[in-house]
C-alpha atoms as a PDB file:
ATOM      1  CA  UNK A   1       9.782 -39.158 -27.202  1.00  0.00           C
ATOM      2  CA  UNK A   2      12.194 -41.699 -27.146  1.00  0.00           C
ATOM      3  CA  UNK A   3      10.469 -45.623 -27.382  1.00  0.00           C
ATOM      4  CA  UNK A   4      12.528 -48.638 -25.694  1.00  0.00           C
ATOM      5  CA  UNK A   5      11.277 -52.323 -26.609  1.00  0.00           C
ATOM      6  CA  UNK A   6      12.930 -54.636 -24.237  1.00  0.00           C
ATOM      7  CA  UNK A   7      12.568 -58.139 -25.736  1.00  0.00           C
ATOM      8  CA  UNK A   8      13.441 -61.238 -23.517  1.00  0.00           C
ATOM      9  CA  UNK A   9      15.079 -64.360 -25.258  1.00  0.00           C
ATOM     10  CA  UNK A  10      15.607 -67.225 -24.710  1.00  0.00           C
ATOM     11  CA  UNK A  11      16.226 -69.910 -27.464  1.00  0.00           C
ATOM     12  CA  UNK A  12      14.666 -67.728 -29.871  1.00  0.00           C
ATOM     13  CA  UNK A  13      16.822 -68.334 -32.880  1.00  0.00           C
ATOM     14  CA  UNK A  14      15.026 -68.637 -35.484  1.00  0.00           C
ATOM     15  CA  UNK A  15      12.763 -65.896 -34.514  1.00  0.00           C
ATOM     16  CA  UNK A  16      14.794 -62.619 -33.243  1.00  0.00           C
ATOM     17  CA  UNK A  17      16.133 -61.234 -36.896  1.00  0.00           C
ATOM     18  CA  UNK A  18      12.610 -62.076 -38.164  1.00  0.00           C
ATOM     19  CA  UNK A  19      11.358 -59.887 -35.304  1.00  0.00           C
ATOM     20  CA  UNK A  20      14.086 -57.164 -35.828  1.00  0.00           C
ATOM     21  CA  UNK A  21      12.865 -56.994 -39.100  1.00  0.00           C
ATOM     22  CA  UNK A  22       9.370 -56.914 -39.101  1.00  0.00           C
ATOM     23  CA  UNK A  23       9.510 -53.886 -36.275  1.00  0.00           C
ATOM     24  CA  UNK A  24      11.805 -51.840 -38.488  1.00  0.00           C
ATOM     25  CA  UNK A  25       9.110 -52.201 -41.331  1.00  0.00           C
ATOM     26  CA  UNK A  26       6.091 -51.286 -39.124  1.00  0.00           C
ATOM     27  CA  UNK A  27       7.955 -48.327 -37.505  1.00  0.00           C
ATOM     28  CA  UNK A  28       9.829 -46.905 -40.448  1.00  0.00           C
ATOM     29  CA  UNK A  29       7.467 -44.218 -40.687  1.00  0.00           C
ATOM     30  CA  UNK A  30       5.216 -44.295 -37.388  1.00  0.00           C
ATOM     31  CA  UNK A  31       7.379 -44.036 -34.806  1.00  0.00           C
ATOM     32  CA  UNK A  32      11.076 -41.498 -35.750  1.00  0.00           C
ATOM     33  CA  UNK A  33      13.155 -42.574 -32.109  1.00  0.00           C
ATOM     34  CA  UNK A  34      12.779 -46.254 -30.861  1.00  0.00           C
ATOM     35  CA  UNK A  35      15.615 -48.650 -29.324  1.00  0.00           C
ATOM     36  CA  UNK A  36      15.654 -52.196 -29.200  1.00  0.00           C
ATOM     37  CA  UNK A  37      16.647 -53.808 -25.872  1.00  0.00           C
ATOM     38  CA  UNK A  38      17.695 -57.671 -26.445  1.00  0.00           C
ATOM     39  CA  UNK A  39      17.840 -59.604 -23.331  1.00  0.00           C
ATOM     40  CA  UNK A  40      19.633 -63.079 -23.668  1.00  0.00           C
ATOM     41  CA  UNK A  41      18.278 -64.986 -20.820  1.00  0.00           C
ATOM     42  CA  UNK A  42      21.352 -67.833 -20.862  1.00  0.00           C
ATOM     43  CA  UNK A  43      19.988 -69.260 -24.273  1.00  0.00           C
ATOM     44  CA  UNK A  44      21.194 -72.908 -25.358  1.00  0.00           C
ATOM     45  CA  UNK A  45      20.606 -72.460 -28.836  1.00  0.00           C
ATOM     46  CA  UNK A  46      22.166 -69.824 -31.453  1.00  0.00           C
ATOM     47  CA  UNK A  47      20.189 -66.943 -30.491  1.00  0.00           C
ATOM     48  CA  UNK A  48      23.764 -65.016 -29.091  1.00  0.00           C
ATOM     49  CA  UNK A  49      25.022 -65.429 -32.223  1.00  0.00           C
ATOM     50  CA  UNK A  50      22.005 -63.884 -33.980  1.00  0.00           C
ATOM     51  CA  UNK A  51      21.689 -61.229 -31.725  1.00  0.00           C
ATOM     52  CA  UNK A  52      25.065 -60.223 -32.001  1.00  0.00           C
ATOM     53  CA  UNK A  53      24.976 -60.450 -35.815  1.00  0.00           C
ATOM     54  CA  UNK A  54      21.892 -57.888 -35.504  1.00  0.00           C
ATOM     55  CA  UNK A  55      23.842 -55.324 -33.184  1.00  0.00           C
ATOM     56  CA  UNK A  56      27.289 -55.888 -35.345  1.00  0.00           C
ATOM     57  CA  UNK A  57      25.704 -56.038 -39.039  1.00  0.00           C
ATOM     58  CA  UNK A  58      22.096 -54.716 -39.312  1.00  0.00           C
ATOM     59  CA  UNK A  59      22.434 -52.140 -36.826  1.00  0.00           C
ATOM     60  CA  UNK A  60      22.433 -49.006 -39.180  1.00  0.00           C
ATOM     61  CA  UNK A  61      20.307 -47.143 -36.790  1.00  0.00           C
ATOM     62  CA  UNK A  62      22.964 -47.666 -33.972  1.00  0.00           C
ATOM     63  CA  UNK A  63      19.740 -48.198 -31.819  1.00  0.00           C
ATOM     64  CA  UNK A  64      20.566 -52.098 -30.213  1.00  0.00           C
ATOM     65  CA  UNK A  65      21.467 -53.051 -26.898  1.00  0.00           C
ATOM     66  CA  UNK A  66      21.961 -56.749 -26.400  1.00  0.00           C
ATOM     67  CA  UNK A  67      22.801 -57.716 -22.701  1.00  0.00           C
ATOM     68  CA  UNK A  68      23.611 -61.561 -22.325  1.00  0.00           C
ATOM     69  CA  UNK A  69      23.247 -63.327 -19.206  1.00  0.00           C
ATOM     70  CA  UNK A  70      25.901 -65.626 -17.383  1.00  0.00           C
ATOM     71  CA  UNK A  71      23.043 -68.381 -16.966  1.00  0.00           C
ATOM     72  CA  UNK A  72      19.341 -68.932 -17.564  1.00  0.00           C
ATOM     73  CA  UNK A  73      17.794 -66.490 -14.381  1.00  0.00           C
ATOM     74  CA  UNK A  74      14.283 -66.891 -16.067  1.00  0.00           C
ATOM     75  CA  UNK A  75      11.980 -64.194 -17.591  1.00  0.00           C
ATOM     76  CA  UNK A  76      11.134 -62.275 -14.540  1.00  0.00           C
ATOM     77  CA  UNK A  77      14.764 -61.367 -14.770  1.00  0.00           C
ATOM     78  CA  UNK A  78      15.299 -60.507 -18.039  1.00  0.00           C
ATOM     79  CA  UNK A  79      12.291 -57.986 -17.482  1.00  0.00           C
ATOM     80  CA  UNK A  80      13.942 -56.956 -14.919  1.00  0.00           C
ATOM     81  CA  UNK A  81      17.022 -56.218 -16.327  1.00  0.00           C
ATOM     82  CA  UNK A  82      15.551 -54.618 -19.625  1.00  0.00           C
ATOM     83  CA  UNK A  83      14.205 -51.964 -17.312  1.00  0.00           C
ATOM     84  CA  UNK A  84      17.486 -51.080 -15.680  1.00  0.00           C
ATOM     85  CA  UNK A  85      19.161 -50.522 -19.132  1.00  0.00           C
ATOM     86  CA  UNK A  86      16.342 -48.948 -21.094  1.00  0.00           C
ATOM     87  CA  UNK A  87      16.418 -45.314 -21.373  1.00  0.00           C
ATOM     88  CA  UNK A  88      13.167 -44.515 -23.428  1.00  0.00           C
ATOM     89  CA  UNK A  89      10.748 -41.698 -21.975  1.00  0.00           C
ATOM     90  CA  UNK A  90       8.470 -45.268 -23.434  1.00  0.00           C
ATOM     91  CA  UNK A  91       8.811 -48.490 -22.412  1.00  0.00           C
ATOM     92  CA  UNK A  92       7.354 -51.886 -24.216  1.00  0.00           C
ATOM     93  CA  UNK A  93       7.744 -54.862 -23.443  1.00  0.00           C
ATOM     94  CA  UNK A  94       7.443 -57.696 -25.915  1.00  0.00           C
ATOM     95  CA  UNK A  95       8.474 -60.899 -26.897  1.00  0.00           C
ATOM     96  CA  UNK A  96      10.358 -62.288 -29.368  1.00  0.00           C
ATOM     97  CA  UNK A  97       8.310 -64.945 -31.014  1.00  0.00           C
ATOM     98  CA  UNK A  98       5.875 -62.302 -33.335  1.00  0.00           C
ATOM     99  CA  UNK A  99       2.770 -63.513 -30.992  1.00  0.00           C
ATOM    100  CA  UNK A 100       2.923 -59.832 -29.800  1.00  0.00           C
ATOM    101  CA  UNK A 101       2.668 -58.050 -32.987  1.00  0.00           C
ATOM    102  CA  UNK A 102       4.470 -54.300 -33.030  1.00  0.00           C
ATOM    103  CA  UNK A 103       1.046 -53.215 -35.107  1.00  0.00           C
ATOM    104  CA  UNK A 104      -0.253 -53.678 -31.355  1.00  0.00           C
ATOM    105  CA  UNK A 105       2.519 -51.666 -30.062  1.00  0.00           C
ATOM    106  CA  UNK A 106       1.533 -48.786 -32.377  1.00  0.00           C
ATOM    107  CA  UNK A 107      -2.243 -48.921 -31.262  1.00  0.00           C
ATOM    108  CA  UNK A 108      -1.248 -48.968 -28.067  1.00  0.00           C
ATOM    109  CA  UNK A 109       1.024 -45.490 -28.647  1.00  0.00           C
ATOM    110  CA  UNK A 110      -2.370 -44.071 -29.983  1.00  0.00           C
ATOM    111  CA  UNK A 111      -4.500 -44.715 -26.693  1.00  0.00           C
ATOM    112  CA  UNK A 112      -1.789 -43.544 -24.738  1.00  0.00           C
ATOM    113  CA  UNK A 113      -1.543 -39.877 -26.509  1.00  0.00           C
ATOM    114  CA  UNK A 114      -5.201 -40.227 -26.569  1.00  0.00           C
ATOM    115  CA  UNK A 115      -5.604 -39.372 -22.914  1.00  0.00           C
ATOM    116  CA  UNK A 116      -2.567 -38.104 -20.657  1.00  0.00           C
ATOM    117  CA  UNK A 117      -3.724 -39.394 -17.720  1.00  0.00           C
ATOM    118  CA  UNK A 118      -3.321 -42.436 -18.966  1.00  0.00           C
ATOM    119  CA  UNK A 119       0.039 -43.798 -17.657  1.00  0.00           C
ATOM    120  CA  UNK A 120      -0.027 -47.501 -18.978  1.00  0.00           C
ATOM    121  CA  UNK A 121      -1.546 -49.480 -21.584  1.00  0.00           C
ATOM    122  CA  UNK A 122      -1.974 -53.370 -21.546  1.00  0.00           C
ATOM    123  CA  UNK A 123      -2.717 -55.463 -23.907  1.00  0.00           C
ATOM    124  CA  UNK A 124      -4.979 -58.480 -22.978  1.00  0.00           C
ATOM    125  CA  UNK A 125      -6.571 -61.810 -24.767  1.00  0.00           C
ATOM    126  CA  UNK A 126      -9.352 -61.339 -26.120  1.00  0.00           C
ATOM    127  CA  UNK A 127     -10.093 -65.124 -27.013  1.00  0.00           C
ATOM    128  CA  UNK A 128      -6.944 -67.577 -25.825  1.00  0.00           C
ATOM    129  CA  UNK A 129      -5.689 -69.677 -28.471  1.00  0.00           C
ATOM    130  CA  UNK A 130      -4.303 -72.432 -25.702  1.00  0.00           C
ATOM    131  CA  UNK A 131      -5.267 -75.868 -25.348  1.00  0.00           C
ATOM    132  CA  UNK A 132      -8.308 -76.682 -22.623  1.00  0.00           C
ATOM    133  CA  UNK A 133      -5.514 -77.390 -19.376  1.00  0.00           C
ATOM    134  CA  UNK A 134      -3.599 -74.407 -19.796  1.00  0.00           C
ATOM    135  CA  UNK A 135      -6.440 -72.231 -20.377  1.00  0.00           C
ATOM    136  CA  UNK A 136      -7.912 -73.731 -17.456  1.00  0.00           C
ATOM    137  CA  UNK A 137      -4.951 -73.351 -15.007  1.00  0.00           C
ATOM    138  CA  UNK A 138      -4.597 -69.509 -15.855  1.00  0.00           C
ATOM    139  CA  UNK A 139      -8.524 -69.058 -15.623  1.00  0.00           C
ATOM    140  CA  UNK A 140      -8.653 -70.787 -12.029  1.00  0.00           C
ATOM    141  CA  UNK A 141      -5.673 -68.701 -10.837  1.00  0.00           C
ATOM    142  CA  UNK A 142      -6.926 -65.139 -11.850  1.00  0.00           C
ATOM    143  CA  UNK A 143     -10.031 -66.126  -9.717  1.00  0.00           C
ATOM    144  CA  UNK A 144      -8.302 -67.660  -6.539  1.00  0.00           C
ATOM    145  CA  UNK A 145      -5.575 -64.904  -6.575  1.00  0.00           C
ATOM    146  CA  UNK A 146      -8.095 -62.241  -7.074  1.00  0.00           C
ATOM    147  CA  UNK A 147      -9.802 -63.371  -3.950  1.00  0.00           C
ATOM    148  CA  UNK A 148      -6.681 -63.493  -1.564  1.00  0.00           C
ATOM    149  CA  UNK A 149      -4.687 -60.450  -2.798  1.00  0.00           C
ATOM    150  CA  UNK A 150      -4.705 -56.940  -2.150  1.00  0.00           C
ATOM    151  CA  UNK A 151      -4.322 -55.964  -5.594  1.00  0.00           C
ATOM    152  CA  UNK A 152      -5.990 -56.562  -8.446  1.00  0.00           C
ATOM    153  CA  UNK A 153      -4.829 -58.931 -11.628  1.00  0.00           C
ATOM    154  CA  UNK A 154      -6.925 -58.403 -14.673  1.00  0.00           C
ATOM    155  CA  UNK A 155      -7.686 -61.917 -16.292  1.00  0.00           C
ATOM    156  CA  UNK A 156      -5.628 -62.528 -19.649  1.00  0.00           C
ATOM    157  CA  UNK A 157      -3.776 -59.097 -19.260  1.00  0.00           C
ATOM    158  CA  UNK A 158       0.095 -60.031 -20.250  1.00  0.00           C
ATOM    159  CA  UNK A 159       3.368 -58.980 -19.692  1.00  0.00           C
ATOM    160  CA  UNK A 160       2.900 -56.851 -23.255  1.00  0.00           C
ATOM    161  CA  UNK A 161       2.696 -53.478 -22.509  1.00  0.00           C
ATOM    162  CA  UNK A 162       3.752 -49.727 -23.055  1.00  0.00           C
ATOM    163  CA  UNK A 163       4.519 -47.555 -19.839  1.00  0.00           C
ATOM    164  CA  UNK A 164       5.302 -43.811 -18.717  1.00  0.00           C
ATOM    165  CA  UNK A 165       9.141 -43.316 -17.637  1.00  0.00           C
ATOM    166  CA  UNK A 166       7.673 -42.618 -13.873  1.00  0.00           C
ATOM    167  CA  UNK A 167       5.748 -46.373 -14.194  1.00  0.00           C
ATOM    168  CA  UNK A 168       9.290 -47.805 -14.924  1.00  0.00           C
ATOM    169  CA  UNK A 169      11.069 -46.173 -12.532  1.00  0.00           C
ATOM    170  CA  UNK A 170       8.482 -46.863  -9.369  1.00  0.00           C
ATOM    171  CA  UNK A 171       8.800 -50.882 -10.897  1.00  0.00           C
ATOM    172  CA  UNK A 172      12.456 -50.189 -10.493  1.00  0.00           C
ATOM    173  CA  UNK A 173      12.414 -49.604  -6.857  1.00  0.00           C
ATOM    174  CA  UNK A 174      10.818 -52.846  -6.303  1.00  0.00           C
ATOM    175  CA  UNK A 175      13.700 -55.009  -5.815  1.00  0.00           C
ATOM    176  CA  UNK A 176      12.651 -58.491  -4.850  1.00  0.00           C
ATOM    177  CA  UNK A 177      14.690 -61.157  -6.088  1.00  0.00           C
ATOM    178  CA  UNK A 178      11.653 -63.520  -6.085  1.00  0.00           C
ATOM    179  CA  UNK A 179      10.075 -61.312  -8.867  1.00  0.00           C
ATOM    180  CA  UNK A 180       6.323 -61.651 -10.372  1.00  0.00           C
ATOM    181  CA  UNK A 181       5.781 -58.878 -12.218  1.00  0.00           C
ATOM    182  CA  UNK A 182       1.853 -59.274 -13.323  1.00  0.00           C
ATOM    183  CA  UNK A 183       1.567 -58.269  -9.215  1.00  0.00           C
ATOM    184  CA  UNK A 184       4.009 -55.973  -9.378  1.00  0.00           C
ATOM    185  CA  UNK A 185       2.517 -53.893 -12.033  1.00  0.00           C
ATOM    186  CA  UNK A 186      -0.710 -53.726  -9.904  1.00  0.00           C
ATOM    187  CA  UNK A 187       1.296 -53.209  -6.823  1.00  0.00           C
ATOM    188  CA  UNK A 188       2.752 -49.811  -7.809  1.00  0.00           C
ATOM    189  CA  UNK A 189      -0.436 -48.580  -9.095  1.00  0.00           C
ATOM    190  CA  UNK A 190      -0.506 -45.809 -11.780  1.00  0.00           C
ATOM    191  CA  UNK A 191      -3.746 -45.392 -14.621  1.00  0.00           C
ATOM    192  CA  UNK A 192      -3.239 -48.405 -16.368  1.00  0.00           C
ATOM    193  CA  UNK A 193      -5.988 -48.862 -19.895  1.00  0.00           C
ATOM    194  CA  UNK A 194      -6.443 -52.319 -21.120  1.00  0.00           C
ATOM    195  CA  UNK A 195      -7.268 -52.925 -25.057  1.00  0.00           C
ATOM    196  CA  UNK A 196      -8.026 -56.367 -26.290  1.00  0.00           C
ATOM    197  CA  UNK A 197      -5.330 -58.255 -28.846  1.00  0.00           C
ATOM    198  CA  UNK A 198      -5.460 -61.384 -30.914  1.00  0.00           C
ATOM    199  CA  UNK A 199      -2.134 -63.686 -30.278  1.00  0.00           C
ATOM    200  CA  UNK A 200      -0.507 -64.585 -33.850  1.00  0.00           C
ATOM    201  CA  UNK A 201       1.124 -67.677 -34.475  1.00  0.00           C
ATOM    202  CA  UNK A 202       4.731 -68.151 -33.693  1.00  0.00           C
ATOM    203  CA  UNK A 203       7.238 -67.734 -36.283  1.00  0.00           C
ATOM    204  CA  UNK A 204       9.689 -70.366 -35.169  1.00  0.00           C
ATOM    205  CA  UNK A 205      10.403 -72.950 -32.302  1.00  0.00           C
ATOM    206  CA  UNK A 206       7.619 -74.096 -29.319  1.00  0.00           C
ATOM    207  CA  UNK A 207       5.813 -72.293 -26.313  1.00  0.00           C
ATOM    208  CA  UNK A 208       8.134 -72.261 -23.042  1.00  0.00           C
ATOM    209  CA  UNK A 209       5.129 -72.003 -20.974  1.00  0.00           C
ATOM    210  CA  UNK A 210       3.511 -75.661 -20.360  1.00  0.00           C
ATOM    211  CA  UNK A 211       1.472 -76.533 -17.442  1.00  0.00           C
ATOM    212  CA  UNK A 212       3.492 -77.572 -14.569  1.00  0.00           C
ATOM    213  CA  UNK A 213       5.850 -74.223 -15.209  1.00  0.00           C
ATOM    214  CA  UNK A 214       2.089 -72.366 -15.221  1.00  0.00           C
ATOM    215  CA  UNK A 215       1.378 -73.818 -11.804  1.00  0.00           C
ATOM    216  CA  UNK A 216       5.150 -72.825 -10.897  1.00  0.00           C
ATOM    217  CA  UNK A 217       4.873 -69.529 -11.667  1.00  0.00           C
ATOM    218  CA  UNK A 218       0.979 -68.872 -10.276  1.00  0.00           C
ATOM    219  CA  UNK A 219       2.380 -70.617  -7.315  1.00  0.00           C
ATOM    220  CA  UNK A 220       5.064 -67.614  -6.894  1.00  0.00           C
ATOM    221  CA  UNK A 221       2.501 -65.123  -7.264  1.00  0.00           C
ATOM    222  CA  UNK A 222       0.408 -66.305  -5.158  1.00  0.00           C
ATOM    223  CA  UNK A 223       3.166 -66.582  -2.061  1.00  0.00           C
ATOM    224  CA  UNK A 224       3.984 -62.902  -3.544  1.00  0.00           C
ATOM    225  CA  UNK A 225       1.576 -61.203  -3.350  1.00  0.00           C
ATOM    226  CA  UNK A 226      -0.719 -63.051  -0.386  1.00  0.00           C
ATOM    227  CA  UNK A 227      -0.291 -64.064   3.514  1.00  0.00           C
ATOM    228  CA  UNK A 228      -3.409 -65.960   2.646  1.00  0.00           C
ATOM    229  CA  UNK A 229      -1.855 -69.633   2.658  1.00  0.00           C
ATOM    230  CA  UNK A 230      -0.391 -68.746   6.049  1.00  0.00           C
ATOM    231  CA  UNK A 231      -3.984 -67.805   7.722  1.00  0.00           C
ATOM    232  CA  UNK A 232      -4.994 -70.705   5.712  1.00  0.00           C
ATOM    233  CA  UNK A 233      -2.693 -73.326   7.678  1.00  0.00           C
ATOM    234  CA  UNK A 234      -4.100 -71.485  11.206  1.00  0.00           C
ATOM    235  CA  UNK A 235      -7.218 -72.278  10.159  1.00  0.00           C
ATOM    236  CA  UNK A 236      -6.306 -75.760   9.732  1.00  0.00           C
ATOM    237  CA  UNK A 237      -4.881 -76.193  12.536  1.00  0.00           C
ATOM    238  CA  UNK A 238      -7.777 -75.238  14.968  1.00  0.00           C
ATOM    239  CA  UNK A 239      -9.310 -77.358  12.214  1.00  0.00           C
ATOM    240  CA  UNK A 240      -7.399 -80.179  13.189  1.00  0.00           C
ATOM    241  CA  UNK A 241      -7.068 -79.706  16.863  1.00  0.00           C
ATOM    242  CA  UNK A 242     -10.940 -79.249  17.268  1.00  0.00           C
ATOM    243  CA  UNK A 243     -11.295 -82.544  15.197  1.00  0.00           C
ATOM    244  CA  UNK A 244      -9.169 -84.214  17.888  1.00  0.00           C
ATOM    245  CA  UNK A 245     -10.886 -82.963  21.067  1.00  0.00           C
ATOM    246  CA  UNK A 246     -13.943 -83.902  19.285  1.00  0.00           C
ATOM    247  CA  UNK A 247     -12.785 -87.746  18.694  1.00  0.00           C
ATOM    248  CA  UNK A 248     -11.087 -87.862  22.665  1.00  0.00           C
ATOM    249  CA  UNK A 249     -14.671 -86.572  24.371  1.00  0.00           C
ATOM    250  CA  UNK A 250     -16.617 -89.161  22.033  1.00  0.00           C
ATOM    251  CA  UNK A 251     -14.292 -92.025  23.198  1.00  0.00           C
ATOM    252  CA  UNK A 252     -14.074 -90.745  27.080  1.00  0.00           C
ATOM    253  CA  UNK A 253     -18.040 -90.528  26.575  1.00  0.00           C
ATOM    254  CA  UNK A 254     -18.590 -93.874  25.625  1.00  0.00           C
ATOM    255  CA  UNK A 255     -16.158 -95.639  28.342  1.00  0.00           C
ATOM    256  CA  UNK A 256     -17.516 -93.587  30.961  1.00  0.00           C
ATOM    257  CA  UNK A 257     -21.168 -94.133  29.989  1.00  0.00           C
ATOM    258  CA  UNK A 258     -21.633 -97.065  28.179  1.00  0.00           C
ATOM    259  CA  UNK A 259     -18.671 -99.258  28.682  1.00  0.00           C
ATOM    260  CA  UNK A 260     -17.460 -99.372  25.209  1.00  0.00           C
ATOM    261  CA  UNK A 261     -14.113 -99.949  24.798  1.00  0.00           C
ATOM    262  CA  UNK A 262     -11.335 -97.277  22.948  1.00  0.00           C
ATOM    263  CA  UNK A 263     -11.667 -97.787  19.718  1.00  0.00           C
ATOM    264  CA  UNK A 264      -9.110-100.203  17.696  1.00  0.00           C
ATOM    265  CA  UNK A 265      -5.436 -99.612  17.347  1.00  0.00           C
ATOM    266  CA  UNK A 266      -5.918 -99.110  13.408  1.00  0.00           C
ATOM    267  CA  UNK A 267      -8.804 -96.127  13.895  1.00  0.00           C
ATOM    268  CA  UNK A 268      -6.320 -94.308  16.362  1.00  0.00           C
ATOM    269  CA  UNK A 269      -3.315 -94.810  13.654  1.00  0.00           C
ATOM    270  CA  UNK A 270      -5.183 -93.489  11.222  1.00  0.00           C
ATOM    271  CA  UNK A 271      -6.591 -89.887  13.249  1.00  0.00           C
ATOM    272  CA  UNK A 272      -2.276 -89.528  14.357  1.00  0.00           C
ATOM    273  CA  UNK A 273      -1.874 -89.649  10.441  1.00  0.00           C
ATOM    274  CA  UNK A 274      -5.044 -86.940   9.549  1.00  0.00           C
ATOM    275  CA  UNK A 275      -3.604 -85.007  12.009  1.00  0.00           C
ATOM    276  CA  UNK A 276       0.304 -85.384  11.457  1.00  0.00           C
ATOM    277  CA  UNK A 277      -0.477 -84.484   7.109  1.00  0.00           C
ATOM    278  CA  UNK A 278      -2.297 -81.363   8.257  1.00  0.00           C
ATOM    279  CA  UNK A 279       0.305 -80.631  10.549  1.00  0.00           C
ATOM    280  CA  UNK A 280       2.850 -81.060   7.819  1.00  0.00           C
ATOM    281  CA  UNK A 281       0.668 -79.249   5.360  1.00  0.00           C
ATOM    282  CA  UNK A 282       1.300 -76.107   7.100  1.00  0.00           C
ATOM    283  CA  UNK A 283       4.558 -76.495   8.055  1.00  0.00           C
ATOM    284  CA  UNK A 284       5.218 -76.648   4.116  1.00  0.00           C
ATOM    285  CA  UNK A 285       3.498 -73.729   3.593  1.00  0.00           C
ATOM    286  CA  UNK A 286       5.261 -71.746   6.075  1.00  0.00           C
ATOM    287  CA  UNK A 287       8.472 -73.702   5.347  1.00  0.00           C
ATOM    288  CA  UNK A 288       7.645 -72.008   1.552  1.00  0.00           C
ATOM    289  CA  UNK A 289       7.690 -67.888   3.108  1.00  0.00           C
ATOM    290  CA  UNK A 290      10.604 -68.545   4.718  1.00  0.00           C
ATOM    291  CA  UNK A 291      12.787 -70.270   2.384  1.00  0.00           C
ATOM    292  CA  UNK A 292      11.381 -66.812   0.182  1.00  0.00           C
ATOM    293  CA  UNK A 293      13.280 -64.307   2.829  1.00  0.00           C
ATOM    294  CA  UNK A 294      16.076 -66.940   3.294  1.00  0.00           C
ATOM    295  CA  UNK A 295      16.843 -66.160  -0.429  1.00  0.00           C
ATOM    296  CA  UNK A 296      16.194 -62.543  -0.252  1.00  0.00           C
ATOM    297  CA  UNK A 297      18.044 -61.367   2.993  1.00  0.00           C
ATOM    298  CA  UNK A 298      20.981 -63.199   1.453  1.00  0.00           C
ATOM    299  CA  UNK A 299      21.191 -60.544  -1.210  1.00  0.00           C
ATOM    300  CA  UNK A 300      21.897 -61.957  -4.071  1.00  0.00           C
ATOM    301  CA  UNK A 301      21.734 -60.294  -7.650  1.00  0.00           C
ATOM    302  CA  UNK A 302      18.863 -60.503  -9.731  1.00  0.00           C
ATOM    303  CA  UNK A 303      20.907 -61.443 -12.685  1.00  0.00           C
ATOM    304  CA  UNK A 304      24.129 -61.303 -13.657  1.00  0.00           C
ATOM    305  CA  UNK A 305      25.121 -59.576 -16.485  1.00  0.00           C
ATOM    306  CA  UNK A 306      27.945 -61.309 -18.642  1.00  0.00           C
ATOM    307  CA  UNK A 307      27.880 -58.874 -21.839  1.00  0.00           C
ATOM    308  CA  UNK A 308      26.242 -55.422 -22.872  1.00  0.00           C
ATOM    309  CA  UNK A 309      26.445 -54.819 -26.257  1.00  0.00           C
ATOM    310  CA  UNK A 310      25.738 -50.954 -26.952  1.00  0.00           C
ATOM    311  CA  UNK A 311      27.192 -48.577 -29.346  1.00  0.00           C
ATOM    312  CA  UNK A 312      25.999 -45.516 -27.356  1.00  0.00           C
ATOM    313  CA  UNK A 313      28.728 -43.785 -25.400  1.00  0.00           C
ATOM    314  CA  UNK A 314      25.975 -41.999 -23.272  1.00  0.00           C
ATOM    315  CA  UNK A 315      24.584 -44.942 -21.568  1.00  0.00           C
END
């Protein structure tokens, strides 16, 4: 069976011939029929020119595709994309940096003819090596997302994975523009096994994932995958409106009864502002869904594809 390894880039330089490389050497006699699938997600740097020296020069297998984006559309894309164009009865995905390590890719070949109802296999952290706020923000979101979803996200499982052909294909018809694909990989089900990896160091250049692109991104799964947030701001609401019938019967009360006079301009100020944030609060979030479907219904691409470089006349 044919093996496709779509590998995402972006500013990956110094690391994508190194990676080229090093999966020839661990394949050349493990795996006979593998293609690499290059994805240049609108890089800054030279990693087009690398990648294109790699399909033009080192290619002797004739088994590269490079496709190069117009712009920067962001991971999810390039995932995205890497699927469309793949053609392996296989597909990994992996990144470029040599944190994933093809070794991995080979164990996780072995569990999946281990067992053929075994339709996935994911690789997942055993022990993080992350500083204490980033471990902290992905930790805190597997929880809170786990609790308000209908489908079920496996704490430290990554994008790094080797599917079934049907797998791909049911990902496929899940179009969304607004893509998170750690839900959608639960969403469309299939007999998914999970083995534990240890992250190596990066070869070349920095992480692209700090903590304010974490939040970001957990943000988008969260709105993806959840109507939580909206029966969230109902609750709020009655929240608030109960809060202010509460506060008017208290101050009718204590004319009526005792004679005290309504409370101070400055008290009343101050309840109108309580109540106008909350108001707002919930108008952002569902100012946040529809702003999601304004994008969607309008039907734009997921990416756009500015070159595909591929030798094979059958694709």
């Amino acid at each position: 069976m044919k093996l496709s390894l779509i590998v995402p880039c972006y500013n990956e330089e110094g690391n994508v011939e190194k990676f080229f490389n090093e999966v020839n050497r661990v394949f050349e006699t493990k795996v006979e029929d593998y293609e690499f699938v290059f994805v240049n997600d609108g890089s800054t740097d030279k990693t087009y020119q690398k990648l294109k020296y790699i399909h033009s020069e080192l290619n002797s297998k004739n088994n590269v595709q490079v496709l190069t984006f117009s712009r920067n559309f962001g991971k999810e894309s390039a995932i995205y994309a890497g699927l469309t164009k793949a053609k392996g009865d296989l597909v990994c995905l992996i990144d470029a940096d040599l944190q994933q390590r093809p070794e991995v890719v080979l164990e996780m070949l072995d569990v999946l003819n281990s067992d053929e109802d075994f339709d996935c296999v994911t690789a997942y952290q055993e022990k993080r090596k992350e500083n204490a706020a980033i471990s902290f923000v992905k930790s805190s979101f597997y929880k809170f997302i786990n609790k308000i979803s209908d489908v079920d996200f496996v704490n430290g499982a990554s994008d790094f994975r080797l599917m079934k052909r049907p797998m791909v294909d049911a990902i496929l018809q899940m179009s969304e523009f607004h893509r998170f694909s750690k839900g959608i990989f639960s969403y469309v089900g299939f007999n998914t096994q999970y083995i534990p990896y240890t992250v190596a160091e990066r070869e070349s250049g920095e992480s692209k994932w700090g903590v304010r692109k974490l939040i970001k991104y957990a943000l988008e799964g969260i709105f993806a995958f959840s109507t939580m947030p909206l029966k969230i701001s109902t609750f709020i609401g009655l929240f608030a409106s109960f809060v202010s019938i509460i506060y008017l019967g208290v101050v009718v009360i204590q004319k009526i009864f005792w004679g005290i006079d309504v409370p101070g301009y400055a008290t009343i100020v101050a309840l109108m502002l309580l109540i106008g944030g909350l108001v707002l609060f919930c108008l952002g979030i569902i100012g946040e869904y529809l702003s999601k479907m304004y994008v969607q219904v309008k039907n734009r691409p997921i990416y756009i594809l500015k070159e595909h470089l591929d030798d094979k006349e059958d694709r």
